[in-house]
N, C-alpha and C. Protein backbone atom coordinates (compact mmCIF):
# COMPACT_ATOMS: atom_id res chain seq x y z
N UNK A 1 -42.00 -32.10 -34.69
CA UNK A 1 -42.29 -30.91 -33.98
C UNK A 1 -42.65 -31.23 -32.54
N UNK A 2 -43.46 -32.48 -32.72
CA UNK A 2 -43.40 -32.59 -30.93
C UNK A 2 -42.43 -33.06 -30.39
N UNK A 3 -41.56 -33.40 -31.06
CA UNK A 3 -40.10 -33.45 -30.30
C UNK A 3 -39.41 -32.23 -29.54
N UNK A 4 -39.76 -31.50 -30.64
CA UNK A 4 -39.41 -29.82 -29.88
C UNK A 4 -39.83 -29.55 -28.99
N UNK A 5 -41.16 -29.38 -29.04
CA UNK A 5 -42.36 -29.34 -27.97
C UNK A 5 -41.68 -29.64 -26.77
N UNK A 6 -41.50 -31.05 -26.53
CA UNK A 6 -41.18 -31.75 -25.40
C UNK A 6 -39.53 -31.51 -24.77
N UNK A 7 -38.51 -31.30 -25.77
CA UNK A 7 -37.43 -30.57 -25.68
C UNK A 7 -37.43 -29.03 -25.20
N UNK A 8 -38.23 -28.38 -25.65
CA UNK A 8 -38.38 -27.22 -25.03
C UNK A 8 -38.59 -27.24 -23.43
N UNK A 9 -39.85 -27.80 -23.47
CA UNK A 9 -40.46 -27.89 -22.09
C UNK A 9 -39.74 -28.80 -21.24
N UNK A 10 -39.03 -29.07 -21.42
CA UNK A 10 -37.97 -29.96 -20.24
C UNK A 10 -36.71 -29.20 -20.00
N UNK A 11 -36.36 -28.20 -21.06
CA UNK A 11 -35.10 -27.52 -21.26
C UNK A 11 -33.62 -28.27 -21.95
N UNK A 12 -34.33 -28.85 -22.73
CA UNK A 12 -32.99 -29.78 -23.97
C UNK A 12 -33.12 -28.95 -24.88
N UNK A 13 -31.46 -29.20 -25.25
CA UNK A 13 -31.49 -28.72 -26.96
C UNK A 13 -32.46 -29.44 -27.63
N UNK A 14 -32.70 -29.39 -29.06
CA UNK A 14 -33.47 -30.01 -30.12
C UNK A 14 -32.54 -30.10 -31.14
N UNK A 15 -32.31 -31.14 -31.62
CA UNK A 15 -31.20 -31.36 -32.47
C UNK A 15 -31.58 -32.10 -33.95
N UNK A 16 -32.12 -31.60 -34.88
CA UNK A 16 -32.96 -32.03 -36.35
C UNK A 16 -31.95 -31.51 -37.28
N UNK A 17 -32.11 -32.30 -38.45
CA UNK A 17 -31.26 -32.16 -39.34
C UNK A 17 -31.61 -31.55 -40.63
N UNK A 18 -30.51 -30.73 -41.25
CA UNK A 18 -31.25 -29.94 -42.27
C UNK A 18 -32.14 -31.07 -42.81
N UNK A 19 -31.93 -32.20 -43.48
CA UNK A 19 -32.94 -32.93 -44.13
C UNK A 19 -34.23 -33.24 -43.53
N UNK A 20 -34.42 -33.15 -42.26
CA UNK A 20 -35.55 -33.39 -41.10
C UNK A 20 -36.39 -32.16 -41.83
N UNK A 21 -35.62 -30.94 -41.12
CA UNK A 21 -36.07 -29.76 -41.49
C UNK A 21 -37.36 -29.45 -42.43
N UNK A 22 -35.86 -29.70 -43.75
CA UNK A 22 -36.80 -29.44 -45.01
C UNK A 22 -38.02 -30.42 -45.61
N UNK A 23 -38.02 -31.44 -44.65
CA UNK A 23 -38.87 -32.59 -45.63
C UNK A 23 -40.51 -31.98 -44.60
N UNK A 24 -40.25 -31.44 -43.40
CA UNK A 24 -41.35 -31.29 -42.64
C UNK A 24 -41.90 -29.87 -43.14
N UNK A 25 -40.64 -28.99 -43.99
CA UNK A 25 -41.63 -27.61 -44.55
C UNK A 25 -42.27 -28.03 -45.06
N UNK A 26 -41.81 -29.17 -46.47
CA UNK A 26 -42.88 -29.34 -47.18
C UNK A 26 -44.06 -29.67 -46.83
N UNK A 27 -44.01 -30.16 -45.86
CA UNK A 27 -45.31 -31.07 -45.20
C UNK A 27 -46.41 -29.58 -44.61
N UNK A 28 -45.68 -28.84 -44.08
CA UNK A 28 -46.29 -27.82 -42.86
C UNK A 28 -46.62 -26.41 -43.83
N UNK A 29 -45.94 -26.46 -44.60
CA UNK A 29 -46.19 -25.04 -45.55
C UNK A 29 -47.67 -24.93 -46.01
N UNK A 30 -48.11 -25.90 -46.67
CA UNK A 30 -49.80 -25.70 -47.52
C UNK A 30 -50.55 -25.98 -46.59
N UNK A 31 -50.13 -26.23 -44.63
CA UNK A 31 -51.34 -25.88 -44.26
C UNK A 31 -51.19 -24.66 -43.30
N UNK A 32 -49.98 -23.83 -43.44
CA UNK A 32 -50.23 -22.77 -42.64
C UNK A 32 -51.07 -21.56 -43.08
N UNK A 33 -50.98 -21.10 -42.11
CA UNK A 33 -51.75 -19.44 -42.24
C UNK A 33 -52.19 -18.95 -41.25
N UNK A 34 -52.79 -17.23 -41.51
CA UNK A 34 -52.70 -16.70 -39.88
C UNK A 34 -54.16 -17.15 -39.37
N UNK A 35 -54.90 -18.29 -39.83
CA UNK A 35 -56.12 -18.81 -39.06
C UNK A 35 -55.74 -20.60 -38.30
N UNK A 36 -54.48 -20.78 -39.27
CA UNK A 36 -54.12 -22.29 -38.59
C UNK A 36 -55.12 -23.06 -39.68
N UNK A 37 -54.84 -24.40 -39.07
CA UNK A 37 -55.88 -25.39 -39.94
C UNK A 37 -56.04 -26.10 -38.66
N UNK A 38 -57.45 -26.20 -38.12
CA UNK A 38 -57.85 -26.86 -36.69
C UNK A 38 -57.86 -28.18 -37.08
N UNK A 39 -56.91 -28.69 -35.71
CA UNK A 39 -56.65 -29.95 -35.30
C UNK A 39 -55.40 -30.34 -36.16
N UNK A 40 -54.60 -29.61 -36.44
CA UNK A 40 -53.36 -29.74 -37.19
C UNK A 40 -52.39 -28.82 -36.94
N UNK A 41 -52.47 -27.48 -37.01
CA UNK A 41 -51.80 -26.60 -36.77
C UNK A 41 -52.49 -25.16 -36.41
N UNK A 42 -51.99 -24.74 -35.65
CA UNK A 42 -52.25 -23.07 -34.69
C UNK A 42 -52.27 -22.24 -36.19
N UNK A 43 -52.55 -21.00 -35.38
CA UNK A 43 -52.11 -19.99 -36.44
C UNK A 43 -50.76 -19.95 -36.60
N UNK A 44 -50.29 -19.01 -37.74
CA UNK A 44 -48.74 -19.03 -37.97
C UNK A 44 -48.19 -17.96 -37.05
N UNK A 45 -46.75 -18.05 -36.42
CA UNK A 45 -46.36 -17.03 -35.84
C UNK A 45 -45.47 -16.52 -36.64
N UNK A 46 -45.06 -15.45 -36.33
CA UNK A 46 -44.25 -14.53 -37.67
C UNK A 46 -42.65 -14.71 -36.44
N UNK A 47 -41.80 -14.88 -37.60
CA UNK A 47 -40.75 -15.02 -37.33
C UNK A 47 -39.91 -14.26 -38.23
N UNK A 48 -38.60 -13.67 -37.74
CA UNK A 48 -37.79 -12.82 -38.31
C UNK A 48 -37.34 -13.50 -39.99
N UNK A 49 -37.02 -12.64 -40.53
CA UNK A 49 -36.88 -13.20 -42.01
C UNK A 49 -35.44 -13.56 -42.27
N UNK A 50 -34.50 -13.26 -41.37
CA UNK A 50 -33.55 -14.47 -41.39
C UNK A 50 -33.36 -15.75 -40.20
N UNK A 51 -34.80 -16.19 -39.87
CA UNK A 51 -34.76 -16.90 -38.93
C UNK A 51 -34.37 -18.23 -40.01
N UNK A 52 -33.76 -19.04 -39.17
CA UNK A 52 -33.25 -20.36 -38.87
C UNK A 52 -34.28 -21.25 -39.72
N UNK A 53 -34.17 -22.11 -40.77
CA UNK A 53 -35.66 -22.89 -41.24
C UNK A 53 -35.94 -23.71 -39.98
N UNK A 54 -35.52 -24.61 -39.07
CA UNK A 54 -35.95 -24.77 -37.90
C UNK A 54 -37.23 -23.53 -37.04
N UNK A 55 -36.35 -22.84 -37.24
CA UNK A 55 -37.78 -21.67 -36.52
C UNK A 55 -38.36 -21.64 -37.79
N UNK A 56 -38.17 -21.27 -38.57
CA UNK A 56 -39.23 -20.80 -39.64
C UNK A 56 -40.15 -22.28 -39.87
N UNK A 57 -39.98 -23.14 -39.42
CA UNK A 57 -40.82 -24.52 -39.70
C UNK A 57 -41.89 -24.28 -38.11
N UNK A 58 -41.05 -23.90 -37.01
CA UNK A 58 -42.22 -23.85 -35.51
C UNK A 58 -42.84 -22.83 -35.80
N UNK A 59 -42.66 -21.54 -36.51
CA UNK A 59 -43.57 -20.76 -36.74
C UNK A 59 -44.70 -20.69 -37.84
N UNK A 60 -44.38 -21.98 -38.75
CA UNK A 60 -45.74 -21.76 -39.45
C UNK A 60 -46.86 -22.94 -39.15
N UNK A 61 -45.77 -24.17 -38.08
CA UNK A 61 -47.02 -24.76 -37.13
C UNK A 61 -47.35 -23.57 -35.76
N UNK A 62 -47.13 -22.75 -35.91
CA UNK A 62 -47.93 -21.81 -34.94
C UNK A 62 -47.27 -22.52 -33.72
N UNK A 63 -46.70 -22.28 -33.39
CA UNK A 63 -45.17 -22.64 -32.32
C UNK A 63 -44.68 -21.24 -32.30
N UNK A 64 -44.19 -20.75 -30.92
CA UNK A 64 -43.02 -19.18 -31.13
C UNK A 64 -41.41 -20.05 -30.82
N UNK A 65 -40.77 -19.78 -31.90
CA UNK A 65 -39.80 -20.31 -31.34
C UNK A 65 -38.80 -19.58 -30.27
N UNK A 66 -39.31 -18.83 -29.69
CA UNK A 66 -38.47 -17.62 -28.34
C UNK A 66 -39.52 -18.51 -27.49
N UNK A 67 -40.31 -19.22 -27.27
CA UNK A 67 -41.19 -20.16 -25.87
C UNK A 67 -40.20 -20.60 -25.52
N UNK A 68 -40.74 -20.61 -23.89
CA UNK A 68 -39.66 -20.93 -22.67
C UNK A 68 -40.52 -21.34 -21.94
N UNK A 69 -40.48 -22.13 -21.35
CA UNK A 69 -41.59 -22.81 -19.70
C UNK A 69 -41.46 -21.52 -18.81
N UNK A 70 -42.05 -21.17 -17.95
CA UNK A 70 -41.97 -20.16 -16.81
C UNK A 70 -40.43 -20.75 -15.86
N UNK A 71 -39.95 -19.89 -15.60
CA UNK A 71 -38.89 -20.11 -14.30
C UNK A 71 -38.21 -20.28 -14.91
């Protein structure tokens, strides 16, 4: 995810693979929620229900996946 992070904010694609994907839901799922788990993950952001598991993985580390740097 901080790959994204840092891809975002520079303006690169992010390029993860379904298997990336899915091995990090498992990881990110039992600690989301809409309070976050501090020092691990934000609150969850809600993302459309046919979003992308890529977004659906930045939104339950509390990531929006529509973030853009200013300009």
């Amino acid at each position: 995810m901080h790959g994204w992070d840092v891809a975002r904010a520079t303006g690169q694609d992010y390029l993860a693979t379904d298997a990336e994907v899915a091995a990090a839901l498992v990881f990110v799922e039992p600690f989301s929620g809409p309070e976050g788990t501090e020092g691990l993950f934000g609150p969850a952001v809600e993302v459309a229900g046919e979003a992308s598991p890529l977004d659906r993985l930045l939104g339950l580390s509390g990531r929006d996946p529509r973030w853009a740097p200013a300009g």
